[in-house]
N, C-alpha and C. Protein backbone atom coordinates (compact mmCIF):
# COMPACT_ATOMS: atom_id res chain seq x y z
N UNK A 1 -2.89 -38.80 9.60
CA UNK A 1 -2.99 -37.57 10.36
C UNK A 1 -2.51 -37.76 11.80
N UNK A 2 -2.82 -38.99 12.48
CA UNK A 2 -2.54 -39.06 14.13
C UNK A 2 -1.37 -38.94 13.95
N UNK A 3 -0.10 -39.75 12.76
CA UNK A 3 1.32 -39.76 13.23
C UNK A 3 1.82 -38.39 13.03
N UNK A 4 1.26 -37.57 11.98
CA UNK A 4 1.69 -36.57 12.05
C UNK A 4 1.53 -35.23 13.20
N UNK A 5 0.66 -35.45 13.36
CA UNK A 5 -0.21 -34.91 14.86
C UNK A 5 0.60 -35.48 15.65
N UNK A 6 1.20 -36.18 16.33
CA UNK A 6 2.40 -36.57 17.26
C UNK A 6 3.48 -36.19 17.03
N UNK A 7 4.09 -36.52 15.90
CA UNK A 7 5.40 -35.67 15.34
C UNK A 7 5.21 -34.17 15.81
N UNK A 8 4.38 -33.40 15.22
CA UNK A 8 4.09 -32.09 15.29
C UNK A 8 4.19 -31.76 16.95
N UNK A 9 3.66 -32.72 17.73
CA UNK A 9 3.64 -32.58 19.47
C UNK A 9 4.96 -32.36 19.81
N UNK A 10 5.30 -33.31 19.32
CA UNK A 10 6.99 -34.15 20.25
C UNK A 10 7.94 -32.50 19.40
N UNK A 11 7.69 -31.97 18.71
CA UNK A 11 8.31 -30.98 18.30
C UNK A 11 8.40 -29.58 19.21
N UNK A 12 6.95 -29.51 19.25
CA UNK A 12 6.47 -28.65 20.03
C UNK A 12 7.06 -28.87 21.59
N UNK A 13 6.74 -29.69 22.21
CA UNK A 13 7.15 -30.06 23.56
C UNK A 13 9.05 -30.21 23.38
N UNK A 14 9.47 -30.31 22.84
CA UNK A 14 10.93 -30.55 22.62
C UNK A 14 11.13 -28.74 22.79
N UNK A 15 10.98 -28.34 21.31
CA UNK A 15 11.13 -26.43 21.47
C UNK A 15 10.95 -25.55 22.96
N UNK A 16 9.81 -26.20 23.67
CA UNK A 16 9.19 -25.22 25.19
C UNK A 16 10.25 -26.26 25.73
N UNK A 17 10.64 -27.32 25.86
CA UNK A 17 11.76 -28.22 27.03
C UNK A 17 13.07 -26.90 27.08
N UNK A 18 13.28 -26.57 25.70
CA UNK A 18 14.94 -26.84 25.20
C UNK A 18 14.97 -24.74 25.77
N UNK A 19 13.78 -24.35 25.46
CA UNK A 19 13.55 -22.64 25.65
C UNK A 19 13.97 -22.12 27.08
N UNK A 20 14.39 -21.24 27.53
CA UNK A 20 14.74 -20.40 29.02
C UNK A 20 13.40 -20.48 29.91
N UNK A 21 13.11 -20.74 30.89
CA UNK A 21 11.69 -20.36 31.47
C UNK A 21 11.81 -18.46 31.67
N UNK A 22 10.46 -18.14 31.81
CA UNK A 22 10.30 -16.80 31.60
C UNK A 22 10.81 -16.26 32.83
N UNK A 23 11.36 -15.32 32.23
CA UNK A 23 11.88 -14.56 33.63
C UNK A 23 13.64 -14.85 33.87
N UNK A 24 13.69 -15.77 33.67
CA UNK A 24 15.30 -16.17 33.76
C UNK A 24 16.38 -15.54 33.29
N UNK A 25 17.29 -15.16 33.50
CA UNK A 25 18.36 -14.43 33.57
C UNK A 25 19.87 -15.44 33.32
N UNK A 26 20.80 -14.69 32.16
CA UNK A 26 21.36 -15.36 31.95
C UNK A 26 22.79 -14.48 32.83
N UNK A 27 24.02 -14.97 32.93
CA UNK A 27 25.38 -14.52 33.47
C UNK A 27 26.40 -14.23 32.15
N UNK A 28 26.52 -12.57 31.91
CA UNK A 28 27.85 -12.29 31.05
C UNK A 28 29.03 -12.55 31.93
N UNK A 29 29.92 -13.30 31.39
CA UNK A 29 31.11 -13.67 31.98
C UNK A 29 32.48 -12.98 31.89
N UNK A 30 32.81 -13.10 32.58
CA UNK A 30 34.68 -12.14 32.09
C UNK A 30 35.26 -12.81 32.91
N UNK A 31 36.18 -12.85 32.24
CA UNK A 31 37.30 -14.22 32.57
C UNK A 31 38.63 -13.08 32.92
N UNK A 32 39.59 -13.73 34.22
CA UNK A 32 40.43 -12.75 34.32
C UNK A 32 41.35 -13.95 33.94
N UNK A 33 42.51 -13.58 33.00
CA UNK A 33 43.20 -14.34 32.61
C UNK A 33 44.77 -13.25 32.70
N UNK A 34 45.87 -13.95 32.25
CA UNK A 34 47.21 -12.95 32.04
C UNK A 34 47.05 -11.30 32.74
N UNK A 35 46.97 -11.88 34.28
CA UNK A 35 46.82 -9.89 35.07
C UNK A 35 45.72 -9.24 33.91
N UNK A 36 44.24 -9.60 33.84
CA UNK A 36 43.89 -8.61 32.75
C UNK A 36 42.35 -9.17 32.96
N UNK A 37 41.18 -8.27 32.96
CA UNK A 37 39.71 -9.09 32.64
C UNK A 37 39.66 -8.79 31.40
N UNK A 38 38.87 -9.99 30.75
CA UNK A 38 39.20 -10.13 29.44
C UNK A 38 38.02 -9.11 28.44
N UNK A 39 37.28 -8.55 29.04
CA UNK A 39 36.22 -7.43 28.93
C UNK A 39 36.51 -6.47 29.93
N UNK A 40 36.73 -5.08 29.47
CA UNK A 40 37.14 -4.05 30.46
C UNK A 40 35.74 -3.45 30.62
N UNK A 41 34.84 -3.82 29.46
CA UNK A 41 33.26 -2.93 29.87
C UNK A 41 32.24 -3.89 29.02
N UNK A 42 31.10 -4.58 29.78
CA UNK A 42 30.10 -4.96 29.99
C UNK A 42 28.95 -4.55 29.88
N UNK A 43 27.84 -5.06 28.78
CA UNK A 43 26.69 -3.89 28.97
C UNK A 43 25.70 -4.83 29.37
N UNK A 44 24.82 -4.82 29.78
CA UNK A 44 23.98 -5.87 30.27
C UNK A 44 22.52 -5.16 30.39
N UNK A 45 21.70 -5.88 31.01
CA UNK A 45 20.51 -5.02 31.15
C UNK A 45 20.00 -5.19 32.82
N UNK A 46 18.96 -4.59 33.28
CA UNK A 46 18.73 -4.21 34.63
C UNK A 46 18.13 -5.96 34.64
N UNK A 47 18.76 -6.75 36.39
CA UNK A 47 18.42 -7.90 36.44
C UNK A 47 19.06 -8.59 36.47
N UNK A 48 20.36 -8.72 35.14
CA UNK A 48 21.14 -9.93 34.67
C UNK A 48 22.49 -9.78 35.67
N UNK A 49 22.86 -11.12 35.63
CA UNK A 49 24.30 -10.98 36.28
C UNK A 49 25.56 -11.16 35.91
N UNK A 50 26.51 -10.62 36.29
CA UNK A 50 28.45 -10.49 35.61
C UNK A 50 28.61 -11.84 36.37
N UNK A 51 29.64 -12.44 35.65
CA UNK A 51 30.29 -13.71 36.04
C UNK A 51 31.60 -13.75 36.48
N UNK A 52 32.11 -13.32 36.92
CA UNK A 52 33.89 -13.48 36.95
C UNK A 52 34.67 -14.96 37.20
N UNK A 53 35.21 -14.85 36.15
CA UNK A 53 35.78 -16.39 36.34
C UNK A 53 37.16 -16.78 36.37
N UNK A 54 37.75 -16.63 37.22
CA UNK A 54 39.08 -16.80 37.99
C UNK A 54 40.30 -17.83 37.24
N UNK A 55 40.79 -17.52 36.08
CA UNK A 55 41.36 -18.66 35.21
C UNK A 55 42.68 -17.97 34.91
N UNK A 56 43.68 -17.37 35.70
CA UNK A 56 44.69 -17.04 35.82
C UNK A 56 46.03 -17.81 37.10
N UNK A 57 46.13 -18.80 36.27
CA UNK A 57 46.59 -20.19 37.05
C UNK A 57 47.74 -19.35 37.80
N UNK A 58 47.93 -19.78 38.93
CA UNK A 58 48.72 -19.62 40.26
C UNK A 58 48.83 -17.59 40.47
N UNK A 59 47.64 -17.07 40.22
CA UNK A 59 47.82 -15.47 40.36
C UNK A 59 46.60 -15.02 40.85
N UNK A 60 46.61 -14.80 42.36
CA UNK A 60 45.63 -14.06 42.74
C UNK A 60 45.25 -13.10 42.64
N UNK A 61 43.59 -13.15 42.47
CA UNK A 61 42.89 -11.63 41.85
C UNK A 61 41.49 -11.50 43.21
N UNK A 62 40.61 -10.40 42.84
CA UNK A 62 39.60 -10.58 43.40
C UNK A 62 39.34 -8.84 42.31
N UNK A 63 37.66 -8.86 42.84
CA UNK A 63 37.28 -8.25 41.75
C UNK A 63 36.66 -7.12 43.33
N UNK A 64 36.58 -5.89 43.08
CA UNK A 64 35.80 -4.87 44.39
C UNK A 64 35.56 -3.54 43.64
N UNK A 65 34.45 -3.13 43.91
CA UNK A 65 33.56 -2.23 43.39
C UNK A 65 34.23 -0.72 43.32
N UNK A 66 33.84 0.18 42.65
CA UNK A 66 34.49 1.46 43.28
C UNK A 66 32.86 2.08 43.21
N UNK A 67 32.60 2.89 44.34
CA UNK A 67 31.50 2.99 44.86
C UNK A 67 30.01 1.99 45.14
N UNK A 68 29.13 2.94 45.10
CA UNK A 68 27.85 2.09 45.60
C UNK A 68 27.34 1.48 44.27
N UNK A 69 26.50 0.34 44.16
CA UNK A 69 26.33 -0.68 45.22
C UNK A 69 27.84 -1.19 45.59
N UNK A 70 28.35 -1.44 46.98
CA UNK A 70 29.68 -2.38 47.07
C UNK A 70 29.27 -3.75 46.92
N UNK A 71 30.52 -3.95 46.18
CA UNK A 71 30.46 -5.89 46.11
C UNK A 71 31.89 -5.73 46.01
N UNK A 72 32.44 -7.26 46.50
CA UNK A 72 33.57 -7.83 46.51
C UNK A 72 33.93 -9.25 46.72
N UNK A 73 34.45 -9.62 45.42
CA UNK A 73 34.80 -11.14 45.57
C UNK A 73 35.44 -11.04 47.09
N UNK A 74 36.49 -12.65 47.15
CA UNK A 74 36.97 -12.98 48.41
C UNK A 74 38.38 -11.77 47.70
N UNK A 75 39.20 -11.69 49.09
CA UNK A 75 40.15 -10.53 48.73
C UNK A 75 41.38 -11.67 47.90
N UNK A 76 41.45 -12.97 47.73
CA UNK A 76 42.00 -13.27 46.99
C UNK A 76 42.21 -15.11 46.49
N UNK A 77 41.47 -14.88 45.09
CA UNK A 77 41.30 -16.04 44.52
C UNK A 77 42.12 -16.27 43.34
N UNK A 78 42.13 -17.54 43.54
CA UNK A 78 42.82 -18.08 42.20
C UNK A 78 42.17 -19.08 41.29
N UNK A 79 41.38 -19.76 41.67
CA UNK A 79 40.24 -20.50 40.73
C UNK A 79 38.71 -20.19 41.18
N UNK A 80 37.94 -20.44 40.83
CA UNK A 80 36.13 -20.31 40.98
C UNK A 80 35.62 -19.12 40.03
N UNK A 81 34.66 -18.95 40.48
CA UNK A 81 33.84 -17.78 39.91
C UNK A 81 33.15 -16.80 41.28
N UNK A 82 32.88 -15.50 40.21
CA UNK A 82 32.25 -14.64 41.66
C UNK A 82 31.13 -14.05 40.75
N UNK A 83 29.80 -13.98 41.21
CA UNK A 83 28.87 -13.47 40.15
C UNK A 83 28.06 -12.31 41.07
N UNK A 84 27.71 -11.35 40.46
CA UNK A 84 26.71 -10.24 40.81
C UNK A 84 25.93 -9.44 40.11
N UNK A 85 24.20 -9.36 40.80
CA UNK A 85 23.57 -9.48 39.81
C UNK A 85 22.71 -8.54 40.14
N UNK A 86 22.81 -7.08 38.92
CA UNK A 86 22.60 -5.70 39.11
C UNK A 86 21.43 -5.26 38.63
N UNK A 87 20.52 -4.58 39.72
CA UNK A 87 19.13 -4.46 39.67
C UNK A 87 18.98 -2.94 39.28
N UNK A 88 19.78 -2.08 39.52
CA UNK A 88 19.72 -0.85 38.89
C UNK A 88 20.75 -0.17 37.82
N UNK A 89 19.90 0.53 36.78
CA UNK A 89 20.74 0.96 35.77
C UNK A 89 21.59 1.80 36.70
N UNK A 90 22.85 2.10 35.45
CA UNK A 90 24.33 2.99 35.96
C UNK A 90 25.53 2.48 35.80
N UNK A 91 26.26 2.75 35.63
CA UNK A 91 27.63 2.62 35.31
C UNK A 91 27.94 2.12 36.64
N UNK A 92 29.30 0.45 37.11
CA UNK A 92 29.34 0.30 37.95
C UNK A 92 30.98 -0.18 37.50
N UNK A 93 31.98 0.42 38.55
CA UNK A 93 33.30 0.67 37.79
C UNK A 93 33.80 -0.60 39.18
N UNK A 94 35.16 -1.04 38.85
CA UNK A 94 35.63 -2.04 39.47
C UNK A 94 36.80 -2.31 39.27
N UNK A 95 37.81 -2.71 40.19
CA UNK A 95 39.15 -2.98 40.21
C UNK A 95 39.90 -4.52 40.48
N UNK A 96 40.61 -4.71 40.82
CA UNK A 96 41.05 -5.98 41.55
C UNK A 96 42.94 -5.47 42.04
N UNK A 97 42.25 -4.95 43.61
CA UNK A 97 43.00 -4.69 44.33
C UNK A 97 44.24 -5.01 44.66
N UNK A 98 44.46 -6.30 44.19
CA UNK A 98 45.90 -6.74 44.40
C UNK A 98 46.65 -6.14 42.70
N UNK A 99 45.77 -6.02 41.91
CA UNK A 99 46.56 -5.72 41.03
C UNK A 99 45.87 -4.51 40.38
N UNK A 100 46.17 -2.98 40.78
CA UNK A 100 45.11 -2.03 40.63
C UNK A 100 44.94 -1.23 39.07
N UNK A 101 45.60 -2.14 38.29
CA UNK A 101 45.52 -1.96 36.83
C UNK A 101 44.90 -2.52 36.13
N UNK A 102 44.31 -3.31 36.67
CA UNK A 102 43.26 -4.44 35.85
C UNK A 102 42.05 -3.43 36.63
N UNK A 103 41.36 -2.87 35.63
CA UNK A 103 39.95 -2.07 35.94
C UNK A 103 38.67 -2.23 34.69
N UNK A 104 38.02 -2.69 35.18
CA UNK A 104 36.50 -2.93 34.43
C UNK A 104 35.08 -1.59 34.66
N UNK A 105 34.23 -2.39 34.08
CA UNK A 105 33.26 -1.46 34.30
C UNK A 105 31.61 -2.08 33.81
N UNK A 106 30.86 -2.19 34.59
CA UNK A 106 29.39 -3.06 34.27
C UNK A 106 28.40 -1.94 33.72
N UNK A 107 28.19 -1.72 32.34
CA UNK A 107 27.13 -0.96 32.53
C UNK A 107 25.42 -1.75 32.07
N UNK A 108 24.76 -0.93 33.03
CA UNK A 108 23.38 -1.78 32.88
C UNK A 108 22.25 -0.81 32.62
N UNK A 109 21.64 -1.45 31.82
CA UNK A 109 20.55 -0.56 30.82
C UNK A 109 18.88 -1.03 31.37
């Protein structure tokens, strides 16, 4: 019984190690690749945050809000990430100014 009673622990304690702590929030990502984000619409929930991840080798982008809340990456990147992390439901629409055809949209529930 004790070895199994340990097994059964080390299981238990492994599962709560390996689990999210409560409350934690994960990042949906969109990757801007070939002039384009690779998700034009995002649904997420109130809390979590968008990831943008800059993987369009030698072509600067930046990502900027169209209305409120404003956010805006730097006005122009070519590698990193830019993340923002939306506390109220609503549709939140977005461009990347240097190239005003690449348009997204975050919606949060």
């Amino acid at each position: 019984m004790g070895r199994r009673f340990l097994i059964l622990a080390l299981l238990v304690v492994s599962a709560v190690a390996a689990a999210p702590a409560a409350g934690a929030r994960t990042a949906t990502t969109v990757v801007i690749r070939n002039i384009d984000f690779s998700r034009h619409t995002v649904r997420i929930h109130r809390g979590e945050s968008v990831r943008w991840r800059f993987a369009d080798a030698g072509v600067s982008h930046n990502v900027t809000s169209r209305g409120r809340p404003h956010f805006r990456s730097s006005k122009s990147m070519l590698t990193g990430t830019y993340t923002v992390r939306f506390t109220r439901p609503g549709t939140y629409r977005y461009v990347c100014t240097i190239h005003p055809n690449m348009k997204g949209r975050v919606i949060v529930g």
